[in-house]
Protein backbone atom coordinates (compact mmCIF):
# COMPACT_ATOMS: atom_id res chain seq x y z
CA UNK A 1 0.00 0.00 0.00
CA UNK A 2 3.36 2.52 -0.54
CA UNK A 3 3.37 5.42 2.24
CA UNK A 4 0.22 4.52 4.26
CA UNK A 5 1.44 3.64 7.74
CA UNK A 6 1.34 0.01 9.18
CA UNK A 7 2.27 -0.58 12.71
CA UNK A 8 4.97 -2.57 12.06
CA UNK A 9 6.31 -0.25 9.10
CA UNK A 10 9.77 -0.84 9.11
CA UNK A 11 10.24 2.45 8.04
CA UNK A 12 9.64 3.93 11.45
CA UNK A 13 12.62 4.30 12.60
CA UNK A 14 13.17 6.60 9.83
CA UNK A 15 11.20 9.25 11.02
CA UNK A 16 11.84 12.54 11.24
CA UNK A 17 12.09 13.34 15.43
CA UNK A 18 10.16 17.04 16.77
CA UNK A 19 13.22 18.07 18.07
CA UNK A 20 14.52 17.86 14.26
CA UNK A 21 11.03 19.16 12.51
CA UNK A 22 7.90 19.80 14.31
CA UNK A 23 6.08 22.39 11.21
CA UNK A 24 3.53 20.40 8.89
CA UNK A 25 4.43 23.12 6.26
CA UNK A 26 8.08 22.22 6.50
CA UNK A 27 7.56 18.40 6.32
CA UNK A 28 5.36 19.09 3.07
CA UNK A 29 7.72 20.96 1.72
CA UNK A 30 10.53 18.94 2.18
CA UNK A 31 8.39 15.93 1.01
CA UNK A 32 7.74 17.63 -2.32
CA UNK A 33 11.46 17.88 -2.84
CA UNK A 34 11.33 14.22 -3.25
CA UNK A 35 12.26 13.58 1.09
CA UNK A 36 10.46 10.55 1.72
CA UNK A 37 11.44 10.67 5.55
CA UNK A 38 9.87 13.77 5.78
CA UNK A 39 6.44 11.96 3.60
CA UNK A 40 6.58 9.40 6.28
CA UNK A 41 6.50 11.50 9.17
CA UNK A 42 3.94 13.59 7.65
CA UNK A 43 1.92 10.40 7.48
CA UNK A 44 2.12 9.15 10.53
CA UNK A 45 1.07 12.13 12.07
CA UNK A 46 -1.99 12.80 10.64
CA UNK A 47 -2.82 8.86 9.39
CA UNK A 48 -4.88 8.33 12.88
CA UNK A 49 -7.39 11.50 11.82
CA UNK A 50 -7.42 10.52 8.62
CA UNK A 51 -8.81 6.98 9.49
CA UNK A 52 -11.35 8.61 11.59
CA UNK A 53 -12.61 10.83 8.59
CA UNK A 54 -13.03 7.42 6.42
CA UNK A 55 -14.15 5.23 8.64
CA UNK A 56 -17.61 5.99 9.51
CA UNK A 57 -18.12 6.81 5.61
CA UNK A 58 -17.49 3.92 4.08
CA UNK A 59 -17.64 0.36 3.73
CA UNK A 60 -14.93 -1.92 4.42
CA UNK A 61 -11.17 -1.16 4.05
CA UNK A 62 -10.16 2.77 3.80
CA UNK A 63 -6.46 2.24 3.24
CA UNK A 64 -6.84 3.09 -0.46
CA UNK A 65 -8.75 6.47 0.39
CA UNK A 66 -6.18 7.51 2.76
CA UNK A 67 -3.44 7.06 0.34
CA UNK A 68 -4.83 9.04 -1.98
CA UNK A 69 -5.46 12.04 0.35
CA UNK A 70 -2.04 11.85 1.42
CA UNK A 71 -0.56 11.67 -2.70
CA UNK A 72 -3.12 14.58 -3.76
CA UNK A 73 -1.92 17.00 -0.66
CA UNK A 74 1.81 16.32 -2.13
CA UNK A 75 0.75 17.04 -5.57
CA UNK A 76 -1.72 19.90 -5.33
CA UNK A 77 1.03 22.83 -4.58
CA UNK A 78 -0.94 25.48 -5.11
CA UNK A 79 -3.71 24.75 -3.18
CA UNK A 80 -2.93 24.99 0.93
CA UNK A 81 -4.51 28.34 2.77
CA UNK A 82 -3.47 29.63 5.26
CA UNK A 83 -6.76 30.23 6.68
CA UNK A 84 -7.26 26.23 7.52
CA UNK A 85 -4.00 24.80 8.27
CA UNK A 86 -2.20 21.59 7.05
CA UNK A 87 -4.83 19.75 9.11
CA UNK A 88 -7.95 21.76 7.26
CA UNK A 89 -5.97 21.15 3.63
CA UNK A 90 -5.95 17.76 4.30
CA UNK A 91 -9.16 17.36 5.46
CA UNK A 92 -10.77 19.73 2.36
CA UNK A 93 -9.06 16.85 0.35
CA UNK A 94 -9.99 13.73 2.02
CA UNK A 95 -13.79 15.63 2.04
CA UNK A 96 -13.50 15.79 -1.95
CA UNK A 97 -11.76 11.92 -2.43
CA UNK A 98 -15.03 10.63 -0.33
CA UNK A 99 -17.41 12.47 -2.42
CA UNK A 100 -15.40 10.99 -5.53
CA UNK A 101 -15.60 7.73 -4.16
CA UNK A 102 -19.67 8.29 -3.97
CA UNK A 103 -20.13 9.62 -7.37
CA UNK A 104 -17.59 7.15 -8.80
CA UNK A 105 -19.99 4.16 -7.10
CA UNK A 106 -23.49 5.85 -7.33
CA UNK A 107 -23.28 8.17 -10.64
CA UNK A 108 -26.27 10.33 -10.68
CA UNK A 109 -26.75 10.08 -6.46
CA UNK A 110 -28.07 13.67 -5.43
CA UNK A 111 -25.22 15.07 -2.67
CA UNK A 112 -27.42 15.24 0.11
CA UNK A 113 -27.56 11.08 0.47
CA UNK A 114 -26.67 9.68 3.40
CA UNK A 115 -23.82 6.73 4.16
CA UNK A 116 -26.99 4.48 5.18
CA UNK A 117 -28.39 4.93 2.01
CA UNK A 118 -25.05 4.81 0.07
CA UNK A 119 -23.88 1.61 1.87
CA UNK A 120 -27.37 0.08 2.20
CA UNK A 121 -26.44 -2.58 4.96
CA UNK A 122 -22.78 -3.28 4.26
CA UNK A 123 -20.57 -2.32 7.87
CA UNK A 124 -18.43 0.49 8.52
CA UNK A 125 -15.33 0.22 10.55
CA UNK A 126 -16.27 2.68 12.90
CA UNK A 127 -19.58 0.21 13.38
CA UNK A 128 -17.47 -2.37 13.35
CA UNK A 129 -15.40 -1.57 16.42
CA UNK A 130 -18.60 0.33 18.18
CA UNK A 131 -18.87 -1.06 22.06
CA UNK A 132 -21.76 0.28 24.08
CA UNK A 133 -25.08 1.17 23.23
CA UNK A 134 -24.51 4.77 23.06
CA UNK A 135 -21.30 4.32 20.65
CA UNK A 136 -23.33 2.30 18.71
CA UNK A 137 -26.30 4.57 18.13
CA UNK A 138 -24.01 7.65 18.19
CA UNK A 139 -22.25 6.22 14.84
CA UNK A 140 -25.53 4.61 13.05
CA UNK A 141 -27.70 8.33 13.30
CA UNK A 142 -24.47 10.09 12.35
CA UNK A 143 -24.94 7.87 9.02
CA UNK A 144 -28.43 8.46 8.57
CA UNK A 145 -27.46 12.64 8.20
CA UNK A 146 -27.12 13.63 4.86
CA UNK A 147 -23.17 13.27 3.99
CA UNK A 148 -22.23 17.03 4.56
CA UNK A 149 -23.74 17.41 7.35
CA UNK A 150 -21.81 13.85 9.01
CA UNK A 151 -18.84 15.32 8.14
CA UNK A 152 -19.25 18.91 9.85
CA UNK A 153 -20.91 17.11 13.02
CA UNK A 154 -17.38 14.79 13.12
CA UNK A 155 -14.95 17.75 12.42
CA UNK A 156 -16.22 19.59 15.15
CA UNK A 157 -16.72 17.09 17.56
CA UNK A 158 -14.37 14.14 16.68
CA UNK A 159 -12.16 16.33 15.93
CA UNK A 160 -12.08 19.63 17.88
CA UNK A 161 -11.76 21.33 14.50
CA UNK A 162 -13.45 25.37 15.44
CA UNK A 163 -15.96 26.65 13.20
CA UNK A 164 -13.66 28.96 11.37
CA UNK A 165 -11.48 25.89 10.52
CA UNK A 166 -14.30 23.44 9.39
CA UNK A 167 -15.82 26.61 7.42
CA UNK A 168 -12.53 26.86 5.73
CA UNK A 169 -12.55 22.93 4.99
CA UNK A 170 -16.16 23.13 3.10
CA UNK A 171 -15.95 26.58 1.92
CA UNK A 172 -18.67 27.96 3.08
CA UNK A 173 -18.89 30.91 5.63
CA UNK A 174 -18.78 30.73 8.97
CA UNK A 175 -21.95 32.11 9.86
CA UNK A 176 -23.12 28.83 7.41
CA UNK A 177 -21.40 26.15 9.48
CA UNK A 178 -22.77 27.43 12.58
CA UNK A 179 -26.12 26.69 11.36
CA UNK A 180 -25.66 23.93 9.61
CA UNK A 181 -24.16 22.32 12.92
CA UNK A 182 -27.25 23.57 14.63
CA UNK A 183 -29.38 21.44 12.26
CA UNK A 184 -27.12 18.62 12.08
CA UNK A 185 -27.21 18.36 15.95
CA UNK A 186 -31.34 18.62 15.86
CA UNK A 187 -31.41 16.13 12.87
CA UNK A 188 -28.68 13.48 14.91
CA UNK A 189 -31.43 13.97 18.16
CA UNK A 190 -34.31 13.33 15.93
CA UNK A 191 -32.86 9.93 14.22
CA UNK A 192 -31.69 8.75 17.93
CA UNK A 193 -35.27 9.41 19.16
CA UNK A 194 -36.61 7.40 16.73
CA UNK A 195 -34.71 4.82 16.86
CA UNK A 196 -33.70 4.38 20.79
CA UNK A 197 -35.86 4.19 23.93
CA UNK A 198 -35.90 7.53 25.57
CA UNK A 199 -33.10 6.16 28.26
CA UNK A 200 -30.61 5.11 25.79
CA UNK A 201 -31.46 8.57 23.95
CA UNK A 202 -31.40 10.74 26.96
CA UNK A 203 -27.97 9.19 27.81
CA UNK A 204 -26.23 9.62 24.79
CA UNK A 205 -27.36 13.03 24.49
CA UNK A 206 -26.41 13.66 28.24
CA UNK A 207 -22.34 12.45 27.67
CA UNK A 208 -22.63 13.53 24.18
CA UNK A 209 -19.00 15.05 23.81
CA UNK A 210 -17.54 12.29 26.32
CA UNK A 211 -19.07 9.73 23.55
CA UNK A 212 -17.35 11.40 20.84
CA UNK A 213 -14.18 11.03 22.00
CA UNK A 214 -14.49 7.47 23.29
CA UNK A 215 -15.39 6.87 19.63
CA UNK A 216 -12.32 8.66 18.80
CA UNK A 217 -10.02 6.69 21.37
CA UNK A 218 -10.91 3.36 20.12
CA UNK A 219 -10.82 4.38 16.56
CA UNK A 220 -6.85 5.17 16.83
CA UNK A 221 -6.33 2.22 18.41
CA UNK A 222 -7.55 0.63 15.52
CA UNK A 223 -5.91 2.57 12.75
């Protein structure tokens, strides 16, 4: 699978150290210049976030998708602002390789689908390494959302990414992503109410954030 990061790469030891470079820009840079060192540790910082973004998304193995984020942020030099961050770049193009990955599968499939309807019943790995009721209904509502709105619910609370940063991932104003978050939140409350007894609801809504990042622990433990 080339770059993407195994734990038991035997490349490892090859990686560049904080003490020797701790910028994301630098690495980048130095990885377009052909350093592969500098690729790798690039990669191995960011793969666990990038497995996260995949993996409640799509079906089965997301190796391939990673990859490819990681080869299009090398190749599109032109395209990082400053307003996002290395981290927003790469998730602006791992949000455009999943929506490839749709169209490519379901040509014709209007944008505001949902990965329950995209997948039908096939498993996620996120639902495959759910434990707990809560995880577990947490991660099937997030798939009944439309897409975009998944996405901006994880950013900002599987990842910690602020509003100005996610609004600079999907382009949209900031004003925008507040709202839509505001909706995505009502529309993730309504699909648990439905389909959850009002204990199991009231509970995941209670430790809501806490939930979020227990889905987020065991998720880099499996990446």
């Amino acid at each position: 699978m080339g770059f993407v990061r195994r734990r038991d790469d035997p490349y490892r030891s090859l990686l560049y150290t904080p003490r020797l470079v701790s910028d994301d820009l630098t690495l980048l840079a130095a990885w377009r210049e052909g350093d592969a060192a500098a690729g790798r540790t690039l990669v191995e910082r960011h793969f666990s976030s990038m497995y996260r973004f995949f993996a409640n998304k799509v079906a089965g193995d997301v190796d391939d998708l990673i990859q490819d984020t990681f080869l299009a942020c090398v190749e599109n030099r032109d395209r990082l602002r400053g307003e996002a961050g290395f981290r927003g770049y790469l998730f602006g193009i791992a949000r455009n390789k999943l929506f490839r990955h749709w169209r490519d599968r379901r040509p014709g499939s209007p944008q505001d689908l949902s990965v329950s309807r995209l997948i039908d019943s096939q498993m996620t790995p996120a639902h495959a390494i759910a434990q707990g009721q809560e995880q577990r209904l947490l991660l099937r509502c997030l798939r009944l959302l439309p897409l975009q709105l998944q996405i901006l619910l994880e950013m900002a609370y599987f990842e910690g990414l602020t509003d100005r940063e996610v609004a600079a991932v999907v382009e949209l104003p900031v004003g925008t992503v507040k709202s839509k978050l505001r909706k995505g939140r009502q529309l993730l409350h309504e699909h648990m109410t439905a389909n959850a007894n009002a204990e199991l609801v009231a509970s995941t809504h209670r430790g809501f954030d806490d939930w979020c990042q227990s889905i987020r622990r065991q998720l880099d433990d499996a990446s």
